[in-house]
PDB file of N, CA and C in Angstrom:
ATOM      1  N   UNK A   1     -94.224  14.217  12.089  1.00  0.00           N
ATOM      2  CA  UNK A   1     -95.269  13.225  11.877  1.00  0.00           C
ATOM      3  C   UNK A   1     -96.238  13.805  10.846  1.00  0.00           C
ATOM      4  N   UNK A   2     -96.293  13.256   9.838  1.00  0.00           N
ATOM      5  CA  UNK A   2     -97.234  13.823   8.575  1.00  0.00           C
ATOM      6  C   UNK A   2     -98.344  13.256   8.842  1.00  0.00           C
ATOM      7  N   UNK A   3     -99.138  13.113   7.907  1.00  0.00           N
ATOM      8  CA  UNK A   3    -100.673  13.026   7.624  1.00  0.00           C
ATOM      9  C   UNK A   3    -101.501  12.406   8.779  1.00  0.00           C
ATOM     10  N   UNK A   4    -101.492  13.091  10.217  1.00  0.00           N
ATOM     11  CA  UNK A   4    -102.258  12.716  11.044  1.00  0.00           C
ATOM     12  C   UNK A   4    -103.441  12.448  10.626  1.00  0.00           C
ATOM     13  N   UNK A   5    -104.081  12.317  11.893  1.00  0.00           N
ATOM     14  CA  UNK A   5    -105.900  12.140  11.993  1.00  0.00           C
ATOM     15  C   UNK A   5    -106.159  13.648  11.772  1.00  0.00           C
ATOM     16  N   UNK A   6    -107.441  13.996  11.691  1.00  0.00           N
ATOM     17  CA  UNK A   6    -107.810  15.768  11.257  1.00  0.00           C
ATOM     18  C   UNK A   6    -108.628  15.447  12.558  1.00  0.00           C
ATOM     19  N   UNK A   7    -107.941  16.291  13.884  1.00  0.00           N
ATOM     20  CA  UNK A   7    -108.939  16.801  14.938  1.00  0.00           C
ATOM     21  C   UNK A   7    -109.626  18.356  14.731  1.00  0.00           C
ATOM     22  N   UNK A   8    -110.424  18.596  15.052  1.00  0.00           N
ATOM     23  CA  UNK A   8    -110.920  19.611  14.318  1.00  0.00           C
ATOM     24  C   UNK A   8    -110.767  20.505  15.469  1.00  0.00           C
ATOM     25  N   UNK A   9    -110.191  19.923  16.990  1.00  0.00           N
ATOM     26  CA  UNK A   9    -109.505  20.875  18.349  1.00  0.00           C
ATOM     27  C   UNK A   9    -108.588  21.610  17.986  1.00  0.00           C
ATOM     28  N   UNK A  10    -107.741  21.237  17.651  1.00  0.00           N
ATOM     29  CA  UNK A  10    -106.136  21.805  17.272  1.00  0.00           C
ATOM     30  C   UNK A  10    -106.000  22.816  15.931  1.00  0.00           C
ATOM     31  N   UNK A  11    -104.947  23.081  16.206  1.00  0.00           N
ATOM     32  CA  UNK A  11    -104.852  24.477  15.101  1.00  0.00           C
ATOM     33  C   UNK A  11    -103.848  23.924  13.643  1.00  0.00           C
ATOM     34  N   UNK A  12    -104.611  23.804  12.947  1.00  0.00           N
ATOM     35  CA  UNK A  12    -104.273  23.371  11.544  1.00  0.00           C
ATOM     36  C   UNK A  12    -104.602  21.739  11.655  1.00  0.00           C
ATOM     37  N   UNK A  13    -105.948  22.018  11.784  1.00  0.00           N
ATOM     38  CA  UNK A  13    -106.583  20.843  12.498  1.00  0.00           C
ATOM     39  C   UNK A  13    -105.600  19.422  12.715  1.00  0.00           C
ATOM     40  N   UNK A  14    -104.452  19.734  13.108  1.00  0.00           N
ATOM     41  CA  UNK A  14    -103.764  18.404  13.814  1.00  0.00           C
ATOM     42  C   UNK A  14    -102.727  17.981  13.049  1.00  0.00           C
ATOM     43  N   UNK A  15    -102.239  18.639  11.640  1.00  0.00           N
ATOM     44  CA  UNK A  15    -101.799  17.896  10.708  1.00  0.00           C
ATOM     45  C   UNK A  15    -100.429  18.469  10.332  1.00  0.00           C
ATOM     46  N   UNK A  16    -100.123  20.036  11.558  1.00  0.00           N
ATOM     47  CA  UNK A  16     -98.480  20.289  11.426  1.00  0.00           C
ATOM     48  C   UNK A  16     -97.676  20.351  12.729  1.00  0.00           C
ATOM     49  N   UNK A  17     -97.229  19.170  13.285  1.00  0.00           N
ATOM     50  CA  UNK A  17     -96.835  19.185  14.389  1.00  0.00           C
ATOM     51  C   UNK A  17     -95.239  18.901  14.912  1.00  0.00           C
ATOM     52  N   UNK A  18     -94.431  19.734  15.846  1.00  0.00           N
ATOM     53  CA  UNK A  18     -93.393  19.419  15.932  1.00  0.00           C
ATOM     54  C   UNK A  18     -92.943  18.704  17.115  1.00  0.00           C
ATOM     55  N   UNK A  19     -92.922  17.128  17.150  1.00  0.00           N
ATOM     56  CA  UNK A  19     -92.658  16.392  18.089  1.00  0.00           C
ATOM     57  C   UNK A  19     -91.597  17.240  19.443  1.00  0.00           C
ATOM     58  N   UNK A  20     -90.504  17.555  18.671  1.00  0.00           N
ATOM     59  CA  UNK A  20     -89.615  17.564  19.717  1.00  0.00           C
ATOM     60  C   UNK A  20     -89.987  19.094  20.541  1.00  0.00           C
ATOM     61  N   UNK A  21     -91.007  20.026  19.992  1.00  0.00           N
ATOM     62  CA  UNK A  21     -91.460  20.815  20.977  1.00  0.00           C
ATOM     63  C   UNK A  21     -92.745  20.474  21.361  1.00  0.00           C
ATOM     64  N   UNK A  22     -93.482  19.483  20.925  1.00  0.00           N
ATOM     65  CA  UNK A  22     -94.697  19.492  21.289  1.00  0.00           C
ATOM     66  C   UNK A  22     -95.572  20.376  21.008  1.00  0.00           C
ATOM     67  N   UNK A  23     -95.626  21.357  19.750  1.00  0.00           N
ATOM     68  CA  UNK A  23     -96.446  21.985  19.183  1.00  0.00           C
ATOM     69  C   UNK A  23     -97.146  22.102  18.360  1.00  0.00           C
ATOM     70  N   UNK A  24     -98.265  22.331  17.889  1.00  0.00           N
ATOM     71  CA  UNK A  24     -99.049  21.572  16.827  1.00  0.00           C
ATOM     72  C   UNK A  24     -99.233  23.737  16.384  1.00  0.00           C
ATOM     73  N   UNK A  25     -99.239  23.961  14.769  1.00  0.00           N
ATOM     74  CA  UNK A  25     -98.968  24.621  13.847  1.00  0.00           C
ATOM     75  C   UNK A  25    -100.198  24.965  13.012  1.00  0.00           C
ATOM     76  N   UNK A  26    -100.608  26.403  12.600  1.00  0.00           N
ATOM     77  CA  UNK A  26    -101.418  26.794  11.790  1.00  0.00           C
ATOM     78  C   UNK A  26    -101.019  26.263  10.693  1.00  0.00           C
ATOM     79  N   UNK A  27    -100.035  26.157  10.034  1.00  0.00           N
ATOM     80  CA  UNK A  27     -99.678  25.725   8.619  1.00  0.00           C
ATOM     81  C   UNK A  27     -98.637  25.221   8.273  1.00  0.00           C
ATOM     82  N   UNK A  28     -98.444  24.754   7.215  1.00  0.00           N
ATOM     83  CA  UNK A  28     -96.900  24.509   6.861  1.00  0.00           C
ATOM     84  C   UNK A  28     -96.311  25.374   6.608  1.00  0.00           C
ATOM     85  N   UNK A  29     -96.715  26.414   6.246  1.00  0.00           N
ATOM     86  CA  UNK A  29     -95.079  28.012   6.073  1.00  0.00           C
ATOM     87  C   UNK A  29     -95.153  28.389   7.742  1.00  0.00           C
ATOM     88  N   UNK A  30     -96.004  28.009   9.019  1.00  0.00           N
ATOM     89  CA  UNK A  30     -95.848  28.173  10.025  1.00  0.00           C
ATOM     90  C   UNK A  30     -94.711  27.332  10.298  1.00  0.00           C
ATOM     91  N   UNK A  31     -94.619  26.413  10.461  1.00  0.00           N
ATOM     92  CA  UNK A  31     -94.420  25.008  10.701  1.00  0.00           C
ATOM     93  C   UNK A  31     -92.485  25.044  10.603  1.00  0.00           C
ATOM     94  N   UNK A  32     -92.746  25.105   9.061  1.00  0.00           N
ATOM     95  CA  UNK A  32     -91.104  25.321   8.330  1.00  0.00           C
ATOM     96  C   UNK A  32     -90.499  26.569   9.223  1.00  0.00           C
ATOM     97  N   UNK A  33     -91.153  27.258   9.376  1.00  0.00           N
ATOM     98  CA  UNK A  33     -90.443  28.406  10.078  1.00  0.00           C
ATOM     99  C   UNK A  33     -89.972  28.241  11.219  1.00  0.00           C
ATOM    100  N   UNK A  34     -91.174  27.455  11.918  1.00  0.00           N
ATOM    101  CA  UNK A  34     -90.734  27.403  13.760  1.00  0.00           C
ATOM    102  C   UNK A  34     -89.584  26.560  13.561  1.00  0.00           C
ATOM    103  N   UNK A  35     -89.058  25.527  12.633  1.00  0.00           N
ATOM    104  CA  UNK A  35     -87.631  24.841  12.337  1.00  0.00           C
ATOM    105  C   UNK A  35     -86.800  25.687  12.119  1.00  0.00           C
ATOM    106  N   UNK A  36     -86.598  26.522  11.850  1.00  0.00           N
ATOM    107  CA  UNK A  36     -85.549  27.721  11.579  1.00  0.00           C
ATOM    108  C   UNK A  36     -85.386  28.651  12.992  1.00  0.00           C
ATOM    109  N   UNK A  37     -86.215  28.291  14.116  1.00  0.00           N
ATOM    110  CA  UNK A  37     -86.227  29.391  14.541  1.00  0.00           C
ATOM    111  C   UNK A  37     -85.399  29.036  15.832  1.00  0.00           C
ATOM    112  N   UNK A  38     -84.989  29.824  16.774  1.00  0.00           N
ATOM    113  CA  UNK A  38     -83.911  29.914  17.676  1.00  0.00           C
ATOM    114  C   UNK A  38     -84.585  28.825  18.820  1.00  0.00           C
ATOM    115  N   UNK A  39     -85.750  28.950  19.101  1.00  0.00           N
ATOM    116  CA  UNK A  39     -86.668  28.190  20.246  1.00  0.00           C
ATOM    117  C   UNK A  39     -86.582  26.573  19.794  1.00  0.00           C
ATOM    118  N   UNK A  40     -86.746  26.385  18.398  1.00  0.00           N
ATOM    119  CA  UNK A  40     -86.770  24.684  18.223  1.00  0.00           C
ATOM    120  C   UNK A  40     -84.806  24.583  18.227  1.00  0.00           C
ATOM    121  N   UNK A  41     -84.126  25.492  17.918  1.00  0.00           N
ATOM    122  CA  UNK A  41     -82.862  24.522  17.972  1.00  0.00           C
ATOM    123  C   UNK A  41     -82.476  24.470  19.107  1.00  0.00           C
ATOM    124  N   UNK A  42     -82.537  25.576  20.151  1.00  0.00           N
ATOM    125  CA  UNK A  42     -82.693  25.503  21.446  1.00  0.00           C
ATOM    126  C   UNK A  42     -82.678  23.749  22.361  1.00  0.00           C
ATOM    127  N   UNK A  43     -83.920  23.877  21.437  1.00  0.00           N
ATOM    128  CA  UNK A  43     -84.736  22.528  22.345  1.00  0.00           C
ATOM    129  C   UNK A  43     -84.431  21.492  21.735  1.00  0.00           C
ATOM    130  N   UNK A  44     -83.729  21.501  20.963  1.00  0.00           N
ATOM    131  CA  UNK A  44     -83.025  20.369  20.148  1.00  0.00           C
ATOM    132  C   UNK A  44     -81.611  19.657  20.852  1.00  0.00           C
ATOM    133  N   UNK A  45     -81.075  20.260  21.039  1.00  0.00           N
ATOM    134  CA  UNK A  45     -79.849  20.973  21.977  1.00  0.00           C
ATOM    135  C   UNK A  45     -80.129  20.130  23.343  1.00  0.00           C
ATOM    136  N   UNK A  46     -80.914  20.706  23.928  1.00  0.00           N
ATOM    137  CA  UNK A  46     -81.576  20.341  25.253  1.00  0.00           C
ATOM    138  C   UNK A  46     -81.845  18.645  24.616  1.00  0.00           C
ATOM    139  N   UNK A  47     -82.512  18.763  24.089  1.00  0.00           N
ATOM    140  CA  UNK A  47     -83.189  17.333  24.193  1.00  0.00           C
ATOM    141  C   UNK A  47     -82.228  16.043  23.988  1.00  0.00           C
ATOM    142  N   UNK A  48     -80.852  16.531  23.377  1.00  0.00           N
ATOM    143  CA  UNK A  48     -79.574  15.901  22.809  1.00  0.00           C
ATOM    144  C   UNK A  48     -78.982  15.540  24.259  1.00  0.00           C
ATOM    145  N   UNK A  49     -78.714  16.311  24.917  1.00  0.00           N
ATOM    146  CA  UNK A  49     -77.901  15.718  26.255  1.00  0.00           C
ATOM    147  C   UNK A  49     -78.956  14.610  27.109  1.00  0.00           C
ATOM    148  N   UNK A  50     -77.799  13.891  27.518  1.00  0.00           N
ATOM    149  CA  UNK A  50     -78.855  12.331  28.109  1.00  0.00           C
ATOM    150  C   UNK A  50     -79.557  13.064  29.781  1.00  0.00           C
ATOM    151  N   UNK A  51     -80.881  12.110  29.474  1.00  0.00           N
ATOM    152  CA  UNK A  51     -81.377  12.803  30.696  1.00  0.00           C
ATOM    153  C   UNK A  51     -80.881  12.185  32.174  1.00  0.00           C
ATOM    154  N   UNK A  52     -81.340  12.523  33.204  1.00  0.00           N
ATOM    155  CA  UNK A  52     -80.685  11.813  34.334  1.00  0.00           C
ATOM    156  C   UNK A  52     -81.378  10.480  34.555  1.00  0.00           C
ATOM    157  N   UNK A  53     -80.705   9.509  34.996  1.00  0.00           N
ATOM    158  CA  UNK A  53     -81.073   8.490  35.307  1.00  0.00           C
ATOM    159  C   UNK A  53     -82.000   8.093  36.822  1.00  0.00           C
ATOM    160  N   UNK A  54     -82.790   7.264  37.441  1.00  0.00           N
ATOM    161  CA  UNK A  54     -83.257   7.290  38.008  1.00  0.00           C
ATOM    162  C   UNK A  54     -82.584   7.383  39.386  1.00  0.00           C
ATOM    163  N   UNK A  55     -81.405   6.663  39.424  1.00  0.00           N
ATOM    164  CA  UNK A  55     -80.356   6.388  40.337  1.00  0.00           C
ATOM    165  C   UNK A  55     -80.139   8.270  40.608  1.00  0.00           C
ATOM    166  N   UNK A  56     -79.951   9.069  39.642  1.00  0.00           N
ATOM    167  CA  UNK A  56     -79.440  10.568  39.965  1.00  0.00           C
ATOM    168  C   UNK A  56     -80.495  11.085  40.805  1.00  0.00           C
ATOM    169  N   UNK A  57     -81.633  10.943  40.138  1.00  0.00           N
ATOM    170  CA  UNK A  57     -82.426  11.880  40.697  1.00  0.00           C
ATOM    171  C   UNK A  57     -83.091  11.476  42.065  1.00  0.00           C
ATOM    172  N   UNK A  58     -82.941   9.838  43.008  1.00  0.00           N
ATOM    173  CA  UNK A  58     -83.307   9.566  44.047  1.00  0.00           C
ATOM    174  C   UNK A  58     -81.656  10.106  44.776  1.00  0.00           C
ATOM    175  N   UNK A  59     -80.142  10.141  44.334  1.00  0.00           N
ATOM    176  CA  UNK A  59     -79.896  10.792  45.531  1.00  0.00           C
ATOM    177  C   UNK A  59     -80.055  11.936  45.602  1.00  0.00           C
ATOM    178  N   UNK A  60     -80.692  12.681  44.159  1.00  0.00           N
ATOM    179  CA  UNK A  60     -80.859  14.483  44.849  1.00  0.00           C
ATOM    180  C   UNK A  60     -81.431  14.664  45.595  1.00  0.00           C
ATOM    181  N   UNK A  61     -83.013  13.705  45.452  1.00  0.00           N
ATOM    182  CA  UNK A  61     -83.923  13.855  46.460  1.00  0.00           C
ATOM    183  C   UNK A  61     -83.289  13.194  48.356  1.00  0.00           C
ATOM    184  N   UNK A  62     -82.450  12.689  48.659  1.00  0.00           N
ATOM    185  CA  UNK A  62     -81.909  12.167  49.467  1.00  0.00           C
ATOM    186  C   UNK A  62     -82.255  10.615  49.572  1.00  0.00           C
ATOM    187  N   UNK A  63     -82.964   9.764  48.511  1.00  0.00           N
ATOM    188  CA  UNK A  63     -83.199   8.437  48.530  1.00  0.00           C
ATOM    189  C   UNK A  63     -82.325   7.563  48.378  1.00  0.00           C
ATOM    190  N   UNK A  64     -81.018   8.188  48.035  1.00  0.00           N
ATOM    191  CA  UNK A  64     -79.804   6.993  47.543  1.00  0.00           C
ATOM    192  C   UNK A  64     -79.602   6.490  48.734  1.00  0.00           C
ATOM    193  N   UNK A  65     -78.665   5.511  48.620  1.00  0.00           N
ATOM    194  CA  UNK A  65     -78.245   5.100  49.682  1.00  0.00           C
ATOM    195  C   UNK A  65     -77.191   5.229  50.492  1.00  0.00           C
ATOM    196  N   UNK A  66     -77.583   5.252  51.787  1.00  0.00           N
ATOM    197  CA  UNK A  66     -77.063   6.172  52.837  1.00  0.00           C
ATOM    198  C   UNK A  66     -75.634   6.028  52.772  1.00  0.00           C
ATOM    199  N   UNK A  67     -75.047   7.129  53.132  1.00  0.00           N
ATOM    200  CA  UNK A  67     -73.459   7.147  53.323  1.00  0.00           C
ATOM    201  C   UNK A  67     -72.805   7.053  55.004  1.00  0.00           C
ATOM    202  N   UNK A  68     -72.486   6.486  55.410  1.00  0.00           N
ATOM    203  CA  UNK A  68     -72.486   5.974  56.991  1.00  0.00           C
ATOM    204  C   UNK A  68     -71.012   5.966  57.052  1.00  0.00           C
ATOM    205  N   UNK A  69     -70.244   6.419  55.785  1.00  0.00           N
ATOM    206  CA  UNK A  69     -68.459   6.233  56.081  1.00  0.00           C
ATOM    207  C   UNK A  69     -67.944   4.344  55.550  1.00  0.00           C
ATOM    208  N   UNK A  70     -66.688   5.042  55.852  1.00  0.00           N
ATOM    209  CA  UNK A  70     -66.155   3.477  55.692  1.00  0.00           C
ATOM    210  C   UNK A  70     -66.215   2.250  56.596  1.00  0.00           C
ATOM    211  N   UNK A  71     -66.498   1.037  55.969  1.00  0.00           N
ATOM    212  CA  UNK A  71     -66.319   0.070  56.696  1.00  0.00           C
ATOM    213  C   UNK A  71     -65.591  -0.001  57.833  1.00  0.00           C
ATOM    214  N   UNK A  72     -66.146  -0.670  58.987  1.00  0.00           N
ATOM    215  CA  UNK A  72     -64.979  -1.192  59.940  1.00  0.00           C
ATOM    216  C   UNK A  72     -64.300  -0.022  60.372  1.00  0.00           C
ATOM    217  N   UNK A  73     -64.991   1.203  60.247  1.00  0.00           N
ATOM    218  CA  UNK A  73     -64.092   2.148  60.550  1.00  0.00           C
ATOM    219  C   UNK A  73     -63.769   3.052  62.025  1.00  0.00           C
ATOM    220  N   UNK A  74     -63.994   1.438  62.721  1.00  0.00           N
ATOM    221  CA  UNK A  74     -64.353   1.650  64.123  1.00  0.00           C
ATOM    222  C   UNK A  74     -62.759   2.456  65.221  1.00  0.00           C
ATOM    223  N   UNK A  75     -63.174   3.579  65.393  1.00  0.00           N
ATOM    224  CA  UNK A  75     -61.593   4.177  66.281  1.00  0.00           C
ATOM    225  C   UNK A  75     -61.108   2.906  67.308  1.00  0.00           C
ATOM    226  N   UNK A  76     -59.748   2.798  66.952  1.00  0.00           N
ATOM    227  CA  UNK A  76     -59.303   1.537  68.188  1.00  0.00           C
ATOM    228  C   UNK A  76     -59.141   2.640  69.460  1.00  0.00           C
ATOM    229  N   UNK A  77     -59.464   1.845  70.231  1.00  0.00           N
ATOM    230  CA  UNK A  77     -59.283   2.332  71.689  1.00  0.00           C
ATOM    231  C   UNK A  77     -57.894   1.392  72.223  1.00  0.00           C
ATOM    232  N   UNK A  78     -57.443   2.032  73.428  1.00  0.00           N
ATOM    233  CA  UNK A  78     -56.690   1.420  74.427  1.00  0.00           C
ATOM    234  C   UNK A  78     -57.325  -0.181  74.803  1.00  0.00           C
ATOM    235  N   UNK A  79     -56.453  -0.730  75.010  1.00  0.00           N
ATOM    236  CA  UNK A  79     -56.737  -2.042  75.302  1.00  0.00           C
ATOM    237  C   UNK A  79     -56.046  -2.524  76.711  1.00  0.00           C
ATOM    238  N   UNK A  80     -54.786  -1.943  77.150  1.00  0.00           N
ATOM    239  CA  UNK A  80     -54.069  -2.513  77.720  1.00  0.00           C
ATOM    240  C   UNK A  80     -54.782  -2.248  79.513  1.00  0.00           C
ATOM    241  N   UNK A  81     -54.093  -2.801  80.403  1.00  0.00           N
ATOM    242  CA  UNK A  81     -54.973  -2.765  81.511  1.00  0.00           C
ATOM    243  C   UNK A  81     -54.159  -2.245  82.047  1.00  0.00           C
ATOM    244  N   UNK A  82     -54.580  -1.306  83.315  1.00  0.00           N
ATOM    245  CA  UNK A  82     -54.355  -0.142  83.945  1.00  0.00           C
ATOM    246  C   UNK A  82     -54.800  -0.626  85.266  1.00  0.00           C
ATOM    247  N   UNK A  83     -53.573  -0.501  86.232  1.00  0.00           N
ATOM    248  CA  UNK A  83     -53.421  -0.690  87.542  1.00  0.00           C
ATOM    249  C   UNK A  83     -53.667   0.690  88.363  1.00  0.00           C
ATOM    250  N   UNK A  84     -55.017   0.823  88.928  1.00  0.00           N
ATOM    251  CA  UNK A  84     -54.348   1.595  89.933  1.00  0.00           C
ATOM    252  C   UNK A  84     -53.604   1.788  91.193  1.00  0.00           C
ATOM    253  N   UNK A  85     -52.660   3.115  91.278  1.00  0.00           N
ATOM    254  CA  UNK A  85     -52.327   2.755  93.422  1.00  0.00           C
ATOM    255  C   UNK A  85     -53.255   3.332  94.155  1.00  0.00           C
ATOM    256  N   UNK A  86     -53.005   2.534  95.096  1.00  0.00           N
ATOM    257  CA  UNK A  86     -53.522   2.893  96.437  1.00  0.00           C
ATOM    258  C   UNK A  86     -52.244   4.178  96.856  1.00  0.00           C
ATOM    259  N   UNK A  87     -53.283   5.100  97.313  1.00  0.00           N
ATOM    260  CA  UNK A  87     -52.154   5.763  98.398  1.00  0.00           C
ATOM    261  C   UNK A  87     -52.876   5.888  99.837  1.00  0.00           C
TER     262      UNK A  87
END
């Protein structure tokens, strides 16, 4: 992002910043460099693979929805009728 606003907080008052690390830069030979450097391709890398979706991260937390087995998956029992004797 080039020719920001000039905050006079930030270091190179606001005007060398690298989005995808979120770092704002003393200069432009700072700047050009941190692009060369192992930490921004790193995070380049990282930032390339898709993030998780909302659906992932409620069943990590255990919010998905519940797993109870299969349908109908009721054990058959005996049905037939049973006489007892007398002795």
């Amino acid at each position: 992002i080039k020719h920001q606003e000039i905050d006079t907080d930030l270091p190179g008052l606001g005007q060398h910043y690298c989005v995808s690390c979120a770092r704002h830069f003393i200069s432009d030979n700072h700047y050009t460099e941190h692009l060369k450097s192992k930490l921004h391709k790193r995070r380049l890398k990282k930032l390339e693979d898709e993030p998780y979706t909302q659906e992932e991260a409620d069943r990590a937390a255990g919010l998905g929805k519940p797993d109870n087995g299969k349908r109908g998956g009721r054990i058959s029992t005996v049905t037939q009728d049973v006489t007892m004797e007398e002795s």
